[in-house]
N, C-alpha and C. Protein backbone atom coordinates (compact mmCIF):
# COMPACT_ATOMS: atom_id res chain seq x y z
N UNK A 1 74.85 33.08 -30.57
CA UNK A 1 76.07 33.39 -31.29
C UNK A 1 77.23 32.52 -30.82
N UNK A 2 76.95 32.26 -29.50
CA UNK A 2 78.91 31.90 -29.22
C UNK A 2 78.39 30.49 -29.04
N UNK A 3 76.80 30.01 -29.23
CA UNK A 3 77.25 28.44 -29.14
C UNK A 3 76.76 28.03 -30.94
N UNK A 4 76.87 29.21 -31.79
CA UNK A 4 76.83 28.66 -32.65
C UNK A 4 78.66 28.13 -33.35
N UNK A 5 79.26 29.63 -32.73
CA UNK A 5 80.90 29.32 -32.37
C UNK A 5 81.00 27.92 -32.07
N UNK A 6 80.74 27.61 -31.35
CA UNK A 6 81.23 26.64 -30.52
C UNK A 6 80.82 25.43 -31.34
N UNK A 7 79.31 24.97 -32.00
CA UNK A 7 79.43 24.07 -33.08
C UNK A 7 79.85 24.33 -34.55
N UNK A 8 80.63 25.29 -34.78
CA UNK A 8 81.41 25.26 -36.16
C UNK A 8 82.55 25.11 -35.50
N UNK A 9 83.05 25.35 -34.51
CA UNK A 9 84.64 24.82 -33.82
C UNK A 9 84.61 23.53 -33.92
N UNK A 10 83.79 22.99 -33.27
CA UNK A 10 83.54 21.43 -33.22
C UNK A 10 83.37 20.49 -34.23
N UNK A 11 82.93 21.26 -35.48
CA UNK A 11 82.70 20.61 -36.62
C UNK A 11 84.09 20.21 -37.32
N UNK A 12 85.54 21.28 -37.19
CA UNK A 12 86.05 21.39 -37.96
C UNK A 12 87.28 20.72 -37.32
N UNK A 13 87.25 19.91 -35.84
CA UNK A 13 87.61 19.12 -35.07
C UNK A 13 88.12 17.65 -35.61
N UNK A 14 89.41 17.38 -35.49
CA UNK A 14 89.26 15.92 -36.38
C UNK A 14 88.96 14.66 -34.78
N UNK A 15 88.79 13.53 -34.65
CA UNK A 15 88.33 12.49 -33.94
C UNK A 15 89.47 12.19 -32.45
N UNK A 16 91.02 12.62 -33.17
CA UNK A 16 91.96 12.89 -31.79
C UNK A 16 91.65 13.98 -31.07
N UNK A 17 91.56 15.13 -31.48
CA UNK A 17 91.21 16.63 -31.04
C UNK A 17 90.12 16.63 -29.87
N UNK A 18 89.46 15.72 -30.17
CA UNK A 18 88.37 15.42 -29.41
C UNK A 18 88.73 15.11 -28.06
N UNK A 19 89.57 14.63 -28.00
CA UNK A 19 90.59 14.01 -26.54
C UNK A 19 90.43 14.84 -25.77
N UNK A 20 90.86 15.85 -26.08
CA UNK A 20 91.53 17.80 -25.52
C UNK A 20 90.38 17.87 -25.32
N UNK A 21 89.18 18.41 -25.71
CA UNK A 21 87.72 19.12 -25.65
C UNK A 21 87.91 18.67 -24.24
N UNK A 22 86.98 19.57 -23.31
CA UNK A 22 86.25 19.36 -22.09
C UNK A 22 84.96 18.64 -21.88
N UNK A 23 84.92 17.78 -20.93
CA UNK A 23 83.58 17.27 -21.20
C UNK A 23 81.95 18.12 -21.51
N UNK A 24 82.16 19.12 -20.44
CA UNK A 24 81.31 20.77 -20.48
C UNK A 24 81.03 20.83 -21.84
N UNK A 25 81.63 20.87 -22.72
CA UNK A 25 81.71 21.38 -24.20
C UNK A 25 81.12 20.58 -24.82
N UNK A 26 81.40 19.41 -24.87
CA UNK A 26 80.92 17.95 -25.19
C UNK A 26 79.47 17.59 -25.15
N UNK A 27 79.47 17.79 -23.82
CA UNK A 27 78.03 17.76 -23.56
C UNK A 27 76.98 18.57 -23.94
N UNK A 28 77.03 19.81 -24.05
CA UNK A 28 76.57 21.23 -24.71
C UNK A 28 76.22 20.88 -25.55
N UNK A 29 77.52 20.75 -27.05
CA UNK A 29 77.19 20.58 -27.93
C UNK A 29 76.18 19.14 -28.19
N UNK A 30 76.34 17.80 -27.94
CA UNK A 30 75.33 16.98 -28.10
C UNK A 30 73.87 17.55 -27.96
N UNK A 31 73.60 18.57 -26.70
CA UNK A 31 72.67 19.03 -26.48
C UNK A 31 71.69 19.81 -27.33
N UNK A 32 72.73 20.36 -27.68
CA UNK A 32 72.62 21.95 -28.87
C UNK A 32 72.12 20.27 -30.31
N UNK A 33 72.38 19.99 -30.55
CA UNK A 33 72.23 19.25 -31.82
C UNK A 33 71.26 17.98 -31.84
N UNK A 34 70.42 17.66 -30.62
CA UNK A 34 69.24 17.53 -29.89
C UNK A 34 69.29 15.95 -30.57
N UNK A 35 70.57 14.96 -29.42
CA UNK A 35 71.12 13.93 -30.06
C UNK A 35 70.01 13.22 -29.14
N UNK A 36 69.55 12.24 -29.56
CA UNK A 36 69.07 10.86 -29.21
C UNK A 36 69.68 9.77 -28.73
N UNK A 37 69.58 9.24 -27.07
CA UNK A 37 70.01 8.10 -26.87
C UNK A 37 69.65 6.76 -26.81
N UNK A 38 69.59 5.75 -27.24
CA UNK A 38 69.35 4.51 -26.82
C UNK A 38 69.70 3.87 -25.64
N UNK A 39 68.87 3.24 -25.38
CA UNK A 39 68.99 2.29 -23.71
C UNK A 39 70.25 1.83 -23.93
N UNK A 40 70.63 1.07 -24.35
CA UNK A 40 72.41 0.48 -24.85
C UNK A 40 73.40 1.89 -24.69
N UNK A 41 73.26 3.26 -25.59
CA UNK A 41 73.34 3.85 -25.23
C UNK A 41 73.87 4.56 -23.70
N UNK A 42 72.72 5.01 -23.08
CA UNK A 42 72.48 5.70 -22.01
C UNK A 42 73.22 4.43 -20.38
N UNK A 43 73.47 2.99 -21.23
CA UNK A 43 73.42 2.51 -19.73
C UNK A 43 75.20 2.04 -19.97
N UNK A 44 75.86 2.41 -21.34
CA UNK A 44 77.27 2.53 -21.33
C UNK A 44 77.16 4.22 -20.81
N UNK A 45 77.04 4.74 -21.09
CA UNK A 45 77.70 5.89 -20.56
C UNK A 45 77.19 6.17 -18.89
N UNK A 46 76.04 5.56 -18.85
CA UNK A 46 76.09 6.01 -16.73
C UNK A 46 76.47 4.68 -16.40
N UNK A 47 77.70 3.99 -17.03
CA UNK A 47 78.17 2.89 -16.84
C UNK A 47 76.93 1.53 -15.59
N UNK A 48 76.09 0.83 -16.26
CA UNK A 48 74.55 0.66 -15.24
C UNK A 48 74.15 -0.29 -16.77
N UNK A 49 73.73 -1.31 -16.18
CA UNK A 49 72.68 -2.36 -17.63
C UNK A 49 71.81 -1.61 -17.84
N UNK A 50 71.26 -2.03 -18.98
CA UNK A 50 69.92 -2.10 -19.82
C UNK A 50 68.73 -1.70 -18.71
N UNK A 51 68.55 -2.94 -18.28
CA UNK A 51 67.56 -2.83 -17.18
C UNK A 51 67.27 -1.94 -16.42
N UNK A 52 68.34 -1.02 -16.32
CA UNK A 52 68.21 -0.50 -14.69
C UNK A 52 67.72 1.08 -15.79
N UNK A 53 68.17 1.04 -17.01
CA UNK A 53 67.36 2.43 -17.77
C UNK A 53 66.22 1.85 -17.92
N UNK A 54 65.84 1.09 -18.16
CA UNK A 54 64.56 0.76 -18.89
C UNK A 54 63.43 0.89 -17.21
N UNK A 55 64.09 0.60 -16.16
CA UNK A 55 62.99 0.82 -14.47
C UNK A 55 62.90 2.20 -14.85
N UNK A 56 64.21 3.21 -15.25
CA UNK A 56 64.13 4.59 -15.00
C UNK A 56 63.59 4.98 -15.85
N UNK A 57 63.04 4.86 -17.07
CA UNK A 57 62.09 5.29 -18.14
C UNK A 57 60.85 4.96 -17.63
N UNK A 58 60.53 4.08 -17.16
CA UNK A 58 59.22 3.42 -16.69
C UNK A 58 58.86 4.29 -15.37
N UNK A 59 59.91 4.51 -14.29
CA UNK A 59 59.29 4.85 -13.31
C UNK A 59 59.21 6.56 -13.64
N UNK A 60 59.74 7.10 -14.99
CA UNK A 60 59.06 8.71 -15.20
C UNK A 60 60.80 9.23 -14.64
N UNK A 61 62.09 8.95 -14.22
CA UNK A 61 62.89 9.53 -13.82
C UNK A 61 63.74 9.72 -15.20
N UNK A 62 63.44 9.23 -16.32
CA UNK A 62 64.43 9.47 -17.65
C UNK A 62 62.90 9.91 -18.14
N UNK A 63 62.59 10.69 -18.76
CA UNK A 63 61.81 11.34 -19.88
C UNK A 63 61.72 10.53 -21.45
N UNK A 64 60.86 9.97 -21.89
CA UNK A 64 61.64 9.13 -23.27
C UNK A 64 60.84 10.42 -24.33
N UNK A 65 61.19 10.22 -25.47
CA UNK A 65 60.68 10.97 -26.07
C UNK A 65 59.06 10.34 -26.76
N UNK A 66 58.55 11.54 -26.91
CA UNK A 66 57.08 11.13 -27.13
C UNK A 66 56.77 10.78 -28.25
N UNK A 67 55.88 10.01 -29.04
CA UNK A 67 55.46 9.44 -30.24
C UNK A 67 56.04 8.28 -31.20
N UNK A 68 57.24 8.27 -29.98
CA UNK A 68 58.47 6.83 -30.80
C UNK A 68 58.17 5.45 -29.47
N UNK A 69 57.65 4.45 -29.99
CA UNK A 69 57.20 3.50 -29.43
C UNK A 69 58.87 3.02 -28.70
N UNK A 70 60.10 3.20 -29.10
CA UNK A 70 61.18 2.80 -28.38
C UNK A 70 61.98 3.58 -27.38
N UNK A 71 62.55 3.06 -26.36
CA UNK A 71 62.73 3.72 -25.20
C UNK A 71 64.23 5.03 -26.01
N UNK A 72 63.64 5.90 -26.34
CA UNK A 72 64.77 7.07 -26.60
C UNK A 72 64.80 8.02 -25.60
N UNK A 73 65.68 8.67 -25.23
CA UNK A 73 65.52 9.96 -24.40
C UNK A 73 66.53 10.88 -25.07
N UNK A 74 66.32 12.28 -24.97
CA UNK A 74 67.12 13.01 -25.27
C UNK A 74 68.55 13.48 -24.62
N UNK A 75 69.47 13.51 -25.51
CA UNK A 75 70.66 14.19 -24.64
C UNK A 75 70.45 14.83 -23.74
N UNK A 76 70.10 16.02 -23.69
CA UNK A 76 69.67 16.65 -22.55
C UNK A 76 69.19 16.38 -21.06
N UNK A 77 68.00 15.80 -21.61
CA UNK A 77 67.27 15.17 -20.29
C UNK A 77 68.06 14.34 -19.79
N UNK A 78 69.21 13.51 -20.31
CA UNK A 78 69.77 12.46 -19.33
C UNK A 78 70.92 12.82 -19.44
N UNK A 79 72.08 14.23 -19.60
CA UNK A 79 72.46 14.51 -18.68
C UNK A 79 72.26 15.19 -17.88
N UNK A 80 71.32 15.82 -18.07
CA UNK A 80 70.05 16.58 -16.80
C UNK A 80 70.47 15.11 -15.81
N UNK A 81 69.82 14.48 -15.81
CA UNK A 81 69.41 13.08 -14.94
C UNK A 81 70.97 12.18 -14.71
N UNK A 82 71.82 12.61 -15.13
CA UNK A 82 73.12 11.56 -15.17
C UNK A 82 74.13 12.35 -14.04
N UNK A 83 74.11 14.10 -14.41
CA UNK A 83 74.70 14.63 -13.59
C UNK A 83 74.14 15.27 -12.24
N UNK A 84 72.93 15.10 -12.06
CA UNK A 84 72.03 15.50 -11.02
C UNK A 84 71.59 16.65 -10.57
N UNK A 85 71.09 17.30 -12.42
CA UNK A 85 70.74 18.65 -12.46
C UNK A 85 69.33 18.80 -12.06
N UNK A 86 69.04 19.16 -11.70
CA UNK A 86 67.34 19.35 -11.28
C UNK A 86 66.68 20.78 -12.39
N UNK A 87 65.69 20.85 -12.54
CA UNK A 87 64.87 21.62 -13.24
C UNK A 87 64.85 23.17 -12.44
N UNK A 88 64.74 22.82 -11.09
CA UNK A 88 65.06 24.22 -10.11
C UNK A 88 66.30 24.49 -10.26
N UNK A 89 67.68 23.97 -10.26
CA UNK A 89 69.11 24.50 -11.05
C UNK A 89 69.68 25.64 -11.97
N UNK A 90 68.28 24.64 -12.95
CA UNK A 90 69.03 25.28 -14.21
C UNK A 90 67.96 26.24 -14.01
């Protein structure tokens, strides 16, 4: 219920508003809406090249998603992995 709140709040959000939001919220919601990142992606936002996602997909520490031949991972899993949530955490 309240994180369905929370993505009709967000929907009705114009692109400045967004400023204000908390990152917490931010992140949630991407989560909740089960966004897809790209290596380009994932290595602007843990500010880190290409490369250094593409060792961490390979060595099993980013999760990619299964049945898509290109390195995707899910929102989730990499800020699971960005903020240094562990599986015993949550």
């Amino acid at each position: 219920m309240i994180l369905k709140l929370k993505s009709s709040w967000l929907k009705s959000l114009a692109a400045q508003d967004l400023l204000n939001v908390s990152r917490e919220v931010l992140i949630e919601a991407l989560c909740a809406k089960g966004v897809v990142f790209t290596t380009k992606e994932m290595a602007g936002l843990a500010k880190c090249n290409q490369e250094t996602i593409r060792r961490l997909i390979k060595s099993r520490h980013l999760k990619k998603i299964e049945g898509i031949r290109h390195n995707r991972v899910s929102a989730e899993k990499f800020f699971d992995w960005l903020l240094g949530r562990s599986k015993q955490s949550l």
